[in-house]
PDB file of N, CA and C in Angstrom:
ATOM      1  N   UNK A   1      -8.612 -23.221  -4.911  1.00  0.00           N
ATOM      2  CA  UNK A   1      -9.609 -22.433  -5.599  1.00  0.00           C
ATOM      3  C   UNK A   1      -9.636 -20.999  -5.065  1.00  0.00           C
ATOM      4  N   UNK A   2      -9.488 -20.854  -3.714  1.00  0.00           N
ATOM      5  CA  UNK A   2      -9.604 -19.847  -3.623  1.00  0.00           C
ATOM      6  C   UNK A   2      -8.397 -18.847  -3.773  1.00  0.00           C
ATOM      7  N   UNK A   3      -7.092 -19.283  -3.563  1.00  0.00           N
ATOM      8  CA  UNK A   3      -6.270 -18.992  -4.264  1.00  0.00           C
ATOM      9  C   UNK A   3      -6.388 -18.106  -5.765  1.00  0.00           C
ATOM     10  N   UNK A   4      -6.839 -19.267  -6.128  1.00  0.00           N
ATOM     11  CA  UNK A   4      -7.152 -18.416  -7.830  1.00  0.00           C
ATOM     12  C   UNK A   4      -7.983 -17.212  -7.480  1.00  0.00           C
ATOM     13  N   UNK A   5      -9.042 -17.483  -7.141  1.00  0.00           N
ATOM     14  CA  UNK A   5      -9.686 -16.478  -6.824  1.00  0.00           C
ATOM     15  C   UNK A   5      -9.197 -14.797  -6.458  1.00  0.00           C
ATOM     16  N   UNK A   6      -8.161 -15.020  -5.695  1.00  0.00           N
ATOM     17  CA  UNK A   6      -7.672 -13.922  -4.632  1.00  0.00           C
ATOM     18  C   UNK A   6      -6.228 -13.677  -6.253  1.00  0.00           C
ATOM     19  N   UNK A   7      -5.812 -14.525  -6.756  1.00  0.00           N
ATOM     20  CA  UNK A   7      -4.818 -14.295  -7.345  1.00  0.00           C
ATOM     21  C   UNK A   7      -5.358 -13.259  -8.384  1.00  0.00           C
ATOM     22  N   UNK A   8      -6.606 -13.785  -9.182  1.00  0.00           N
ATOM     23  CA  UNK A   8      -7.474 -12.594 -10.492  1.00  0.00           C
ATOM     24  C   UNK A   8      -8.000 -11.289  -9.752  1.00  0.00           C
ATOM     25  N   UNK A   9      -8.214 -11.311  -8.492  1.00  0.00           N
ATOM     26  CA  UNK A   9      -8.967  -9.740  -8.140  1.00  0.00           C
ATOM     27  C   UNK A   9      -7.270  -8.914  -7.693  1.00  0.00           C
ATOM     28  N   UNK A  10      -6.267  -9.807  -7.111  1.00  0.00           N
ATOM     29  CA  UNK A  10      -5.051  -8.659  -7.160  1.00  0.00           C
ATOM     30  C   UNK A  10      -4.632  -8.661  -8.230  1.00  0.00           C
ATOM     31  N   UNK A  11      -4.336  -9.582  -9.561  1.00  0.00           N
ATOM     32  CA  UNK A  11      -4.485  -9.108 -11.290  1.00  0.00           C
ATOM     33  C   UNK A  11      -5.230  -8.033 -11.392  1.00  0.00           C
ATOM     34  N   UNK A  12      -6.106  -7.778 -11.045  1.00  0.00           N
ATOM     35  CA  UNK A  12      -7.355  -7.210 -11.532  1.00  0.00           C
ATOM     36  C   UNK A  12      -6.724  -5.627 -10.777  1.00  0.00           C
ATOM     37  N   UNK A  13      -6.329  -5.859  -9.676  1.00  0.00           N
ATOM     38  CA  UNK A  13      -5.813  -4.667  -9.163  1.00  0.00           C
ATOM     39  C   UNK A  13      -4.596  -4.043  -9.735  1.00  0.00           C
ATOM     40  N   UNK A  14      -3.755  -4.964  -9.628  1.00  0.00           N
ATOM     41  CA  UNK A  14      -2.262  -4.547 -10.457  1.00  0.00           C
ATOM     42  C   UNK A  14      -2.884  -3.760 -11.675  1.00  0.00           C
ATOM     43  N   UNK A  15      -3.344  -4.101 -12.606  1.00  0.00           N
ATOM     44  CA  UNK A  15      -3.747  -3.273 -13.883  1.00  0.00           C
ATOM     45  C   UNK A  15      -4.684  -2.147 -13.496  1.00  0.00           C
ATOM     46  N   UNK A  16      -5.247  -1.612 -12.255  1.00  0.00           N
ATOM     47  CA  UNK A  16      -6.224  -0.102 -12.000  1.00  0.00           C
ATOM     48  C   UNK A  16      -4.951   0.329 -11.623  1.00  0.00           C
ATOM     49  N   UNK A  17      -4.035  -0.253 -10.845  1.00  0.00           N
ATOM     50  CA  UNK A  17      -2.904   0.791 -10.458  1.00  0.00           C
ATOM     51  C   UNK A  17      -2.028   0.893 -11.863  1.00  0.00           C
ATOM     52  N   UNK A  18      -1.445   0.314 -12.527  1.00  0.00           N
ATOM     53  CA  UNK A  18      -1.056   0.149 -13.043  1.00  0.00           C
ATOM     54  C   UNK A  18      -1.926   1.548 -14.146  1.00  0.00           C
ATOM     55  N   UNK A  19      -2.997   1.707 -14.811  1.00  0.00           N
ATOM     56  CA  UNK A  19      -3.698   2.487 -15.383  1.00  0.00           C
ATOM     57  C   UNK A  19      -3.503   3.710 -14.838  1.00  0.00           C
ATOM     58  N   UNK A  20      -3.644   3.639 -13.146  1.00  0.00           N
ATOM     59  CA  UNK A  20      -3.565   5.151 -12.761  1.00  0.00           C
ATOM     60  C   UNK A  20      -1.936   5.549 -12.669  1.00  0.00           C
ATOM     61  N   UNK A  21      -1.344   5.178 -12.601  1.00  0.00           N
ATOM     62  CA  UNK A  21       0.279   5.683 -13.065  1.00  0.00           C
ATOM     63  C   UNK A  21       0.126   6.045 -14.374  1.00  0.00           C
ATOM     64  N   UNK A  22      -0.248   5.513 -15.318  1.00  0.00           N
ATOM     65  CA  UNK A  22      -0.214   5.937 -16.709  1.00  0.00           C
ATOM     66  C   UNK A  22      -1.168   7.608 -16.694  1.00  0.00           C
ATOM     67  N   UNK A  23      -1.956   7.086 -16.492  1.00  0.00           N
ATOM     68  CA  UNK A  23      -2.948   8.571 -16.374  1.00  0.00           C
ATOM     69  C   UNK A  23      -2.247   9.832 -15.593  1.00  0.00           C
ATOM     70  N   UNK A  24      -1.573   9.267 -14.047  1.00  0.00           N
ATOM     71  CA  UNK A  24      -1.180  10.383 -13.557  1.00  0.00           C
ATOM     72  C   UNK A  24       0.485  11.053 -14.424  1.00  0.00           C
ATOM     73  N   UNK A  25       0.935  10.109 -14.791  1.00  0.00           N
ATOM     74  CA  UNK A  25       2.351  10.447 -15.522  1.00  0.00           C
ATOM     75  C   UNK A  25       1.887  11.069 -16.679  1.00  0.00           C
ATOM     76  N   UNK A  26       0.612  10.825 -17.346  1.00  0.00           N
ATOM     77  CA  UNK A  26       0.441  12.153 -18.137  1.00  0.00           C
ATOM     78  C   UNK A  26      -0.428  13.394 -17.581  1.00  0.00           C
ATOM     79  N   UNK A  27      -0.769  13.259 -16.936  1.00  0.00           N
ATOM     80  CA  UNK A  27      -1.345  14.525 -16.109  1.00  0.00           C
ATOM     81  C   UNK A  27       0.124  15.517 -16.009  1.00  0.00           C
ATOM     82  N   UNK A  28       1.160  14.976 -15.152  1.00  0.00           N
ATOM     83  CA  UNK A  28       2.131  15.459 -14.382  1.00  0.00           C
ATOM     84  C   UNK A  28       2.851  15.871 -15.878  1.00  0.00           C
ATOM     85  N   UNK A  29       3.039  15.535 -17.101  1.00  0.00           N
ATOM     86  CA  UNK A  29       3.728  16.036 -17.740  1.00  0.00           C
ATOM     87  C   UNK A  29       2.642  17.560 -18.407  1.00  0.00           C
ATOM     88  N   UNK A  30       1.780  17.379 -18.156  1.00  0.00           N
ATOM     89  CA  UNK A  30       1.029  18.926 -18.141  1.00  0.00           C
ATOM     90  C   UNK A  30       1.084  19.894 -17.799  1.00  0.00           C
ATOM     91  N   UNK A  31       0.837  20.123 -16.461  1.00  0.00           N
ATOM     92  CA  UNK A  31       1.282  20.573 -14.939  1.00  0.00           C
ATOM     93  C   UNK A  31       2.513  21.181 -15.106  1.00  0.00           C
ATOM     94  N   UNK A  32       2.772  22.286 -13.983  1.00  0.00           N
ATOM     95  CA  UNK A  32       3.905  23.094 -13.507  1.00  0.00           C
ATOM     96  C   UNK A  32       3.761  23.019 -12.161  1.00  0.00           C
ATOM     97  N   UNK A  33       4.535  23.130 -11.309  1.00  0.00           N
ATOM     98  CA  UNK A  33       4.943  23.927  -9.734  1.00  0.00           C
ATOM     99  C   UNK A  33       4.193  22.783  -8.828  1.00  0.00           C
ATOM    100  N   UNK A  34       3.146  23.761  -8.024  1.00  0.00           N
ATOM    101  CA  UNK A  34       1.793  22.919  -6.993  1.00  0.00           C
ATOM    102  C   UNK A  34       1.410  21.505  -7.698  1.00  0.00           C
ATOM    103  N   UNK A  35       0.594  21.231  -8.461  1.00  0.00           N
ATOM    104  CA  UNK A  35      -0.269  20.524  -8.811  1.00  0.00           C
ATOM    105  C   UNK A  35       0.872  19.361  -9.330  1.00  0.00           C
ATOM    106  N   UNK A  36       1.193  19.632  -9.492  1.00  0.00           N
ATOM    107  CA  UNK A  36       2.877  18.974 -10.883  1.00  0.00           C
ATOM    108  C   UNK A  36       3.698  18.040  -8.708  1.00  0.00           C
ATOM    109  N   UNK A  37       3.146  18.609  -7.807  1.00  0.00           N
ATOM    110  CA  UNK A  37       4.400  18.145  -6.921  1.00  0.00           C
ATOM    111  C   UNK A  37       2.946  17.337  -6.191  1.00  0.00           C
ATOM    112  N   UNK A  38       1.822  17.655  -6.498  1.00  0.00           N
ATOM    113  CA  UNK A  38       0.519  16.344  -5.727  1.00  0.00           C
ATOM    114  C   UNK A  38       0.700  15.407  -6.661  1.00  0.00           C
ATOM    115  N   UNK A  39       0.947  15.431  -7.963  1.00  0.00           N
ATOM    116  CA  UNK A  39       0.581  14.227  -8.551  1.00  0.00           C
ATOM    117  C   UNK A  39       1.896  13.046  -8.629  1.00  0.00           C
ATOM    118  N   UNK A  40       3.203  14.216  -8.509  1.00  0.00           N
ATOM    119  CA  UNK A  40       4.593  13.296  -7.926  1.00  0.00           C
ATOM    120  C   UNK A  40       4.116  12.554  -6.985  1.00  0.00           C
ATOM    121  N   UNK A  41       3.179  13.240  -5.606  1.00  0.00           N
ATOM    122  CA  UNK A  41       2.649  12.179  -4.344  1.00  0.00           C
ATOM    123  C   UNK A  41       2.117  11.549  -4.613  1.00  0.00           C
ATOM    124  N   UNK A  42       1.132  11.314  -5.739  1.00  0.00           N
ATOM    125  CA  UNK A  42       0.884  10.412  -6.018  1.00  0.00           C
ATOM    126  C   UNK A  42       0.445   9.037  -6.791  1.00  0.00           C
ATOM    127  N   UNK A  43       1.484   9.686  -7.705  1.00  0.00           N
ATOM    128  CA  UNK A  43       2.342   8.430  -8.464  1.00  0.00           C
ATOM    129  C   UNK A  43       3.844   7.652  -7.595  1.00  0.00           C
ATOM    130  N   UNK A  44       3.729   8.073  -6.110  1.00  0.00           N
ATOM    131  CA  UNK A  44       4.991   7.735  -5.275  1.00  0.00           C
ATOM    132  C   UNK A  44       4.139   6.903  -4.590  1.00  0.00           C
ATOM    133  N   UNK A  45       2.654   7.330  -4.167  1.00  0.00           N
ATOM    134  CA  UNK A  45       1.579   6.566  -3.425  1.00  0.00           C
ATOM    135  C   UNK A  45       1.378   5.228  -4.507  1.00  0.00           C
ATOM    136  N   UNK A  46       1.081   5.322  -5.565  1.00  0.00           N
ATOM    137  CA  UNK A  46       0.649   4.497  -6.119  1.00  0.00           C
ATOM    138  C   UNK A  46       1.748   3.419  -6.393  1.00  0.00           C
ATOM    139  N   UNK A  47       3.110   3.962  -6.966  1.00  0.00           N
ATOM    140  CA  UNK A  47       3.964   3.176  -6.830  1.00  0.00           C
ATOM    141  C   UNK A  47       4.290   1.707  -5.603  1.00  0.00           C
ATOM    142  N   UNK A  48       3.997   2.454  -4.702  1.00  0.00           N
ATOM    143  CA  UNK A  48       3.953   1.459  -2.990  1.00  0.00           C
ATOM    144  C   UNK A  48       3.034   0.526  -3.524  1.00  0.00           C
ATOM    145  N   UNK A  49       1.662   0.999  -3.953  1.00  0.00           N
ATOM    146  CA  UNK A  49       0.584   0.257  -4.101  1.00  0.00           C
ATOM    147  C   UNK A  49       0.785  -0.740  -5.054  1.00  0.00           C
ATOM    148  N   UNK A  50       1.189  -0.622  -5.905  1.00  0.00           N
ATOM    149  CA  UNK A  50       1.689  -1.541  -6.601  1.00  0.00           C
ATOM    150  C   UNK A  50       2.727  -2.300  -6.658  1.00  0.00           C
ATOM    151  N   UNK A  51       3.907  -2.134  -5.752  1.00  0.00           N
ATOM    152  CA  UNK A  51       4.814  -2.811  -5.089  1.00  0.00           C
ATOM    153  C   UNK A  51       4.332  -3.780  -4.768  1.00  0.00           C
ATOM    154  N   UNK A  52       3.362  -3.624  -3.566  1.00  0.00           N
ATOM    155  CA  UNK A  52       3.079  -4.655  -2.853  1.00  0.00           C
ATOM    156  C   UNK A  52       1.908  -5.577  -3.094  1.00  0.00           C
ATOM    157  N   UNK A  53       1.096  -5.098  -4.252  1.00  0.00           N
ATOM    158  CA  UNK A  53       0.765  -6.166  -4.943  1.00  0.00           C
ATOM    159  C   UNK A  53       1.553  -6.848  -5.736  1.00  0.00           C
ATOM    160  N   UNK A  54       2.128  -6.748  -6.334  1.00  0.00           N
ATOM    161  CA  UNK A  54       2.974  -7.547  -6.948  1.00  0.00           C
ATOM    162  C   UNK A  54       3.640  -8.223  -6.027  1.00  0.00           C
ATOM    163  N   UNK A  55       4.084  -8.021  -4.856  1.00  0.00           N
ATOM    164  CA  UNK A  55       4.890  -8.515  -3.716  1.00  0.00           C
ATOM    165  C   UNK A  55       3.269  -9.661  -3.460  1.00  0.00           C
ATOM    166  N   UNK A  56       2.376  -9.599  -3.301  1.00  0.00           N
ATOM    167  CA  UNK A  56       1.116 -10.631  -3.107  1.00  0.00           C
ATOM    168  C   UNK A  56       0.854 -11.298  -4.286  1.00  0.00           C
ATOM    169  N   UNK A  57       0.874 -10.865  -4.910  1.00  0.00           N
ATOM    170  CA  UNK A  57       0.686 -11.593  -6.318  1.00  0.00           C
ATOM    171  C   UNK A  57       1.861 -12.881  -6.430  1.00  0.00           C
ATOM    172  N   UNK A  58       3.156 -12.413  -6.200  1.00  0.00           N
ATOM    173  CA  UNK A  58       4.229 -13.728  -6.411  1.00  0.00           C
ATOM    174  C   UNK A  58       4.243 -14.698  -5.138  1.00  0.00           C
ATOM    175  N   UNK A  59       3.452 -13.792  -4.152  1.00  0.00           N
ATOM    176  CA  UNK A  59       3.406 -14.939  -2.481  1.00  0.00           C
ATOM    177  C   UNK A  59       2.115 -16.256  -3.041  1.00  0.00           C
ATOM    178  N   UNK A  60       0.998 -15.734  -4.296  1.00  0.00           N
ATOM    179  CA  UNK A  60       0.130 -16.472  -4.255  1.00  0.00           C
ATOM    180  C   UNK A  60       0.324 -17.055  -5.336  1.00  0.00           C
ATOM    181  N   UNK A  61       0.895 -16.998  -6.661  1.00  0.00           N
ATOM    182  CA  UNK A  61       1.995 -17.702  -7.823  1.00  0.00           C
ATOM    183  C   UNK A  61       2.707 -18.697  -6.781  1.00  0.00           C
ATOM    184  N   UNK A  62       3.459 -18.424  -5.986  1.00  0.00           N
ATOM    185  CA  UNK A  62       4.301 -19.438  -5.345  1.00  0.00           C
ATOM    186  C   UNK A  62       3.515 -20.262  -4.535  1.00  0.00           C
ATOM    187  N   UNK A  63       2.827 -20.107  -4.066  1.00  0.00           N
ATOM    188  CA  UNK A  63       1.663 -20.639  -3.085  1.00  0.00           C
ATOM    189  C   UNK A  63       1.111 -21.726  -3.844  1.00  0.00           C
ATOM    190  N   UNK A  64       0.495 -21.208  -4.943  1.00  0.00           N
ATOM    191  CA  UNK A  64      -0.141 -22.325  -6.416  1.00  0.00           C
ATOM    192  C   UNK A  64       0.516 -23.436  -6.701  1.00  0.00           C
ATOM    193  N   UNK A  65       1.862 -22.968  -7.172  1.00  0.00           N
ATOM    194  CA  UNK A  65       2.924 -23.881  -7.482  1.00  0.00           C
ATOM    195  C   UNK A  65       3.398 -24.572  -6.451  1.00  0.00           C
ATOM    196  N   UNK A  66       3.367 -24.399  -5.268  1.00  0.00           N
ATOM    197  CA  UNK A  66       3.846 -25.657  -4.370  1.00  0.00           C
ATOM    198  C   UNK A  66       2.837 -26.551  -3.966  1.00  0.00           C
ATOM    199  N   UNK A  67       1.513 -26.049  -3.643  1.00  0.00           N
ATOM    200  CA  UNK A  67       0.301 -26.652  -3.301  1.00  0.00           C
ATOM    201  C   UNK A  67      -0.036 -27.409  -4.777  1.00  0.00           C
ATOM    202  N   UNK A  68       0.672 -27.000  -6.189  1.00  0.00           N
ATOM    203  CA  UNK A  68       0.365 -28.481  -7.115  1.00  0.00           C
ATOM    204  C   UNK A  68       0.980 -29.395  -7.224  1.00  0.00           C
ATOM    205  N   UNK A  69       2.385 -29.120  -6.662  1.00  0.00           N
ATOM    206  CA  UNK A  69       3.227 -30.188  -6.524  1.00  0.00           C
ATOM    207  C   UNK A  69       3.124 -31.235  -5.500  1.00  0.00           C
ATOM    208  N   UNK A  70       2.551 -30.653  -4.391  1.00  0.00           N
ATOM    209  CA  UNK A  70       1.607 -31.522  -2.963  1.00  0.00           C
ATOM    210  C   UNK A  70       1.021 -32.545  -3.980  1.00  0.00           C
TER     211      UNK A  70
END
C-alpha cells in the first residue's frame, strides 16, 4: 500500500516536471543571449529531476511486481 502510495505522488511529480520543461522550452524559444542561457540551466536542472524520478518510479513498478508475485 504504501508503495502505491509513494508510486502516485512521484506520478504526480513526473508530470510538474514534466509541465515545467514544456513551459521553460517555450520561454527559451522567446529569449535571446542572458536569459535564453538561465533557462538552458534550467531545463538541464529539470531534466536530472526528472531522470531520476523516473529512475524511482521503475525501482517502485518493479518493487510492485515482485512483491505480487510473493
Amino acid at each position: 500500500m504504501t508503495d502505491s502510495i509513494e508510486l502516485r505522488e512521484v506520478e504526480r511529480r513526473v508530470q510538474v516536471v514534466e509541465d515545467n520543461l514544456r513551459q521553460l522550452q517555450e520561454q527559451a524559444t522567446a529569449l535571446s543571449g542572458r536569459a535564453e542561457e538561465r533557462i538552458a540551466n534550467r531545463i538541464a536542472d529539470q531534466k536530472t529531476k526528472l531522470a531520476a524520478l523516473l529512475k524511482q518510479r521503475e525501482a517502485l513498478i518493479g518493487a510492485g511486481q515482485s512483491d505480487a508475485q510473493e
